[in-house]
Protein backbone atom coordinates (compact mmCIF):
# COMPACT_ATOMS: atom_id res chain seq x y z
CA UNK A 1 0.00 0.00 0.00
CA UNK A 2 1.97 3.21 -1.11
CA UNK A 3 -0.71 5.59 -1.27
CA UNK A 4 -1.84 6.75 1.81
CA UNK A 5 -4.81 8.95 1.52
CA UNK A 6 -5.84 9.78 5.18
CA UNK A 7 -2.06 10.83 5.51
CA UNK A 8 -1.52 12.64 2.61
CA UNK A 9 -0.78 15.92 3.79
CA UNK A 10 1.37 15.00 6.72
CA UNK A 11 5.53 14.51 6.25
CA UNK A 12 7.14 11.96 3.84
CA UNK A 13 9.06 10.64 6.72
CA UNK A 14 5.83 9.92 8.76
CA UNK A 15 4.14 8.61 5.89
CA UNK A 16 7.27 6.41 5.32
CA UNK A 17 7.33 5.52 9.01
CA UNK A 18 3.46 4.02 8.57
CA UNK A 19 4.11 1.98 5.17
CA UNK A 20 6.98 0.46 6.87
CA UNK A 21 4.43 -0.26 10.22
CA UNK A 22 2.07 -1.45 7.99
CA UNK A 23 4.70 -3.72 5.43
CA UNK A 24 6.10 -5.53 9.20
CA UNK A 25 2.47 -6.05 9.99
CA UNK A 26 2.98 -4.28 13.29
CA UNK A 27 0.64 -1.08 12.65
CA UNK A 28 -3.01 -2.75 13.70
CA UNK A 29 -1.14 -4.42 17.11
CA UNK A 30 0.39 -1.32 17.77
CA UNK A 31 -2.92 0.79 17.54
CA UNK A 32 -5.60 -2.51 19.65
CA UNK A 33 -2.29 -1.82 22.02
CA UNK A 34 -2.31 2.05 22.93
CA UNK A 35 -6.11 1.89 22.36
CA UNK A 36 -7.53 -1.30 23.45
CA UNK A 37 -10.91 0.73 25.53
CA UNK A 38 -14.12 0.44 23.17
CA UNK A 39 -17.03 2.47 24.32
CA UNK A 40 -20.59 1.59 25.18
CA UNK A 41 -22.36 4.30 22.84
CA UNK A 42 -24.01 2.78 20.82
CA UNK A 43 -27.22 4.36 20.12
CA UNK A 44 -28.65 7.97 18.95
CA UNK A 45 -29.57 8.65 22.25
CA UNK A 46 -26.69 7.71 23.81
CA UNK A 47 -23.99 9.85 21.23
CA UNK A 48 -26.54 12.76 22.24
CA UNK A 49 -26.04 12.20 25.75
CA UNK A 50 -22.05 11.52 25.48
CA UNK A 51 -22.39 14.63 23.14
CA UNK A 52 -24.51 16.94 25.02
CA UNK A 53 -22.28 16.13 28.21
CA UNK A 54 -18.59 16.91 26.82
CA UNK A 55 -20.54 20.36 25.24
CA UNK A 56 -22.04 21.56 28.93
CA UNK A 57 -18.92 20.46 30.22
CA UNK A 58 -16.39 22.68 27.82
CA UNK A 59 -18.94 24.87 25.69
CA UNK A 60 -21.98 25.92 28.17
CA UNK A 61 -22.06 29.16 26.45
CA UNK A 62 -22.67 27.78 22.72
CA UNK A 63 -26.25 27.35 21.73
CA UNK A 64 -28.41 24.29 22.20
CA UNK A 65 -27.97 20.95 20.04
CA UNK A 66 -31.12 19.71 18.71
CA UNK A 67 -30.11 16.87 17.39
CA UNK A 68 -26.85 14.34 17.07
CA UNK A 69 -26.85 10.75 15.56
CA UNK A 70 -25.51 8.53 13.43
CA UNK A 71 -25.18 8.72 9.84
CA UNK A 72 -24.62 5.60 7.78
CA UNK A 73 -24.30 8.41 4.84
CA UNK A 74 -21.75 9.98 6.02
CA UNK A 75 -18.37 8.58 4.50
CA UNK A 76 -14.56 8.90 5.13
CA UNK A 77 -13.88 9.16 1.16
CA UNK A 78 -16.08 12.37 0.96
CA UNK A 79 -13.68 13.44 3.81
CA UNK A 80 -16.79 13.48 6.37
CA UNK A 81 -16.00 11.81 9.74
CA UNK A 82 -19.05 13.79 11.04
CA UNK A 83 -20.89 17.27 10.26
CA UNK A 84 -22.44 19.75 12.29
CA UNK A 85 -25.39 21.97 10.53
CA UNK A 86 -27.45 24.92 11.50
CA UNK A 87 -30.53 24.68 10.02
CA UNK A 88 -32.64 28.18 10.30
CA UNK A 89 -35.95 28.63 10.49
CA UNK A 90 -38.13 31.53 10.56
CA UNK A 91 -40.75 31.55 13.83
CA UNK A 92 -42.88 34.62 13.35
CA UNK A 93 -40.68 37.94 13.03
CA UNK A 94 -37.51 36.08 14.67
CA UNK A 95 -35.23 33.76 13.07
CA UNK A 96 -34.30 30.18 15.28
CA UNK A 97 -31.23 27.96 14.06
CA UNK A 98 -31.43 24.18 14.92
CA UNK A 99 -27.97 23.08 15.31
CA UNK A 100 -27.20 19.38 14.68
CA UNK A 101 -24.22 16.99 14.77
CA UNK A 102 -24.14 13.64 12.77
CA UNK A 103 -21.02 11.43 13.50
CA UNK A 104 -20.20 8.71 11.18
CA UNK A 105 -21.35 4.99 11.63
CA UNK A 106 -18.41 3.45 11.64
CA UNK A 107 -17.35 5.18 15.25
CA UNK A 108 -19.90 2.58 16.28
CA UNK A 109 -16.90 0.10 16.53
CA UNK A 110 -13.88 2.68 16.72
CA UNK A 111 -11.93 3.22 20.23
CA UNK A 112 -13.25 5.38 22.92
CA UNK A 113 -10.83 8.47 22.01
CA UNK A 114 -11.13 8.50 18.27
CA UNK A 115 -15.00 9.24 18.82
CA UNK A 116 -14.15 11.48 21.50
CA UNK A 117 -11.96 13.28 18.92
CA UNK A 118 -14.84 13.37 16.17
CA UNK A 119 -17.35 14.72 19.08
CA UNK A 120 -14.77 17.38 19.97
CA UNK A 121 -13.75 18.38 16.33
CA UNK A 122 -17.78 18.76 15.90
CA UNK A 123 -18.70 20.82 19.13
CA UNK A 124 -15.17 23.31 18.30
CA UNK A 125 -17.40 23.92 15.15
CA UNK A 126 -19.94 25.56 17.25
CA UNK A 127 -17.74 28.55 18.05
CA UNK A 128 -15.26 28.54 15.25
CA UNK A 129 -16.70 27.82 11.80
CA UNK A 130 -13.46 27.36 9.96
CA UNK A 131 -10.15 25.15 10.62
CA UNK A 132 -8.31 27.96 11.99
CA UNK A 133 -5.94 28.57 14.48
CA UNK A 134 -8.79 29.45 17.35
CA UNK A 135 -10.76 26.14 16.39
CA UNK A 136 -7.71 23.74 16.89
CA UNK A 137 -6.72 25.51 20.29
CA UNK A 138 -10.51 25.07 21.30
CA UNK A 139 -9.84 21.52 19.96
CA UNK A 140 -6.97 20.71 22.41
CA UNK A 141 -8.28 22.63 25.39
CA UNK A 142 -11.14 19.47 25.45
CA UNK A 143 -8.62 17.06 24.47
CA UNK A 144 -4.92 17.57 25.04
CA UNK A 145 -3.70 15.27 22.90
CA UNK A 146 -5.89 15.85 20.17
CA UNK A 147 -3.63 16.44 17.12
CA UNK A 148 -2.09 12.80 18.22
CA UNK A 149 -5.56 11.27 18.25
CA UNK A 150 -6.30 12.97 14.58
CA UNK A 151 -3.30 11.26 13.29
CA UNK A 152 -3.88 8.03 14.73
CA UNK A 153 -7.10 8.25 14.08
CA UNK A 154 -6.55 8.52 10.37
CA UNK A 155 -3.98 5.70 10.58
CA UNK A 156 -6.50 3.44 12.32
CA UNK A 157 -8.88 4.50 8.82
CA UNK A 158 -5.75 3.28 6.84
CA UNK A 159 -5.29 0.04 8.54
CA UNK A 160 -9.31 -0.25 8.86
CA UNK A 161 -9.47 -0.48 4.85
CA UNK A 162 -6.81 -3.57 5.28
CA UNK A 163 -8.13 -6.68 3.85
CA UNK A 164 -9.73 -9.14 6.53
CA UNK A 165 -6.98 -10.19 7.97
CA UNK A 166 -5.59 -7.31 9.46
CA UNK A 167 -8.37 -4.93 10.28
CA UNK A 168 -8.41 -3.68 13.21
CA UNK A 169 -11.93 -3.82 14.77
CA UNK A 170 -11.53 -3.46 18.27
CA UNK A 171 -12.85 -6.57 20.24
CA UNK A 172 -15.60 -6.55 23.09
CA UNK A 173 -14.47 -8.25 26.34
């Protein structure tokens, strides 16, 4: 595998780093290894609970979320891990904006910090529109070590697309 598309705009040398991971057949251990913890959320009303707790706990200020779930439409080629909308509405002479987050399906099955990471990249959106300096400092006050969960996370998407054998699907105890 020599193209790498959910590391393409990171370093040669890192990219070079994976392929070699991945030719060994070390990468999927490594990542079950540093994140073995699955979470239990499984359903639309639990992601809106998980979700609606990280927001009141960093983000009490932002407006309401009407709605979060899970999107089977959503899909890591059209580079959406998740989306967060505002959809407006007029209510007599005022205007009301339902905000919404859908998280991709597959974080179903993915490790406890890589949805964490999605949920966080999401509720950053609420203040900061665009991928900007002030959205990825909002990013890592919820989650130190976010920027190392948005690599690994996109390495776990590499090794995920791995035929059978070496997908890495985290196991229930």
């Amino acid at each position: 595998m020599s193209s790498l598309p959910y590391l393409a705009h990171y370093p040669e040398a890192l990219q070079a780093q994976v392929r070699t991971a991945l030719a060994q057949g070390r990468l999927a251990d490594g990542l079950r290894a540093r994140y073995p913890e699955i979470h239990e959320v499984r359903t639309d009303r639990a992601l809106y609970d998980y979700v609606t707790g990280l927001k009141s706990r960093f983000l009490r200020q932002a407006e309401p979320l009407s709605k979060v779930v899970y999107d089977q439409r959503l899909h890591v080629i059209r580079n959406a891990l998740g989306t967060h909308t505002a959809v407006s509405r007029v209510q007599g002479n005022r205007l009301k904006a339902k905000r919404e987050i859908r998280v991709a399906s597959l974080f179903k099955e993915a490790p406890a910090a890589f949805l964490k990471m999605i949920v966080v990249h999401e509720l950053a959106h609420l203040k900061e529109r665009e991928h900007g300096k002030a959205f990825y400092a909002l990013c890592t006050h919820m989650t130190p070590d976010y920027h190392q969960l948005e690599f690994d996370l996109r390495v776990w998407l590499t090794v995920a697309e791995l035929p059978q054998p070496d997908r890495i699907v985290p196991s229930r105890p």
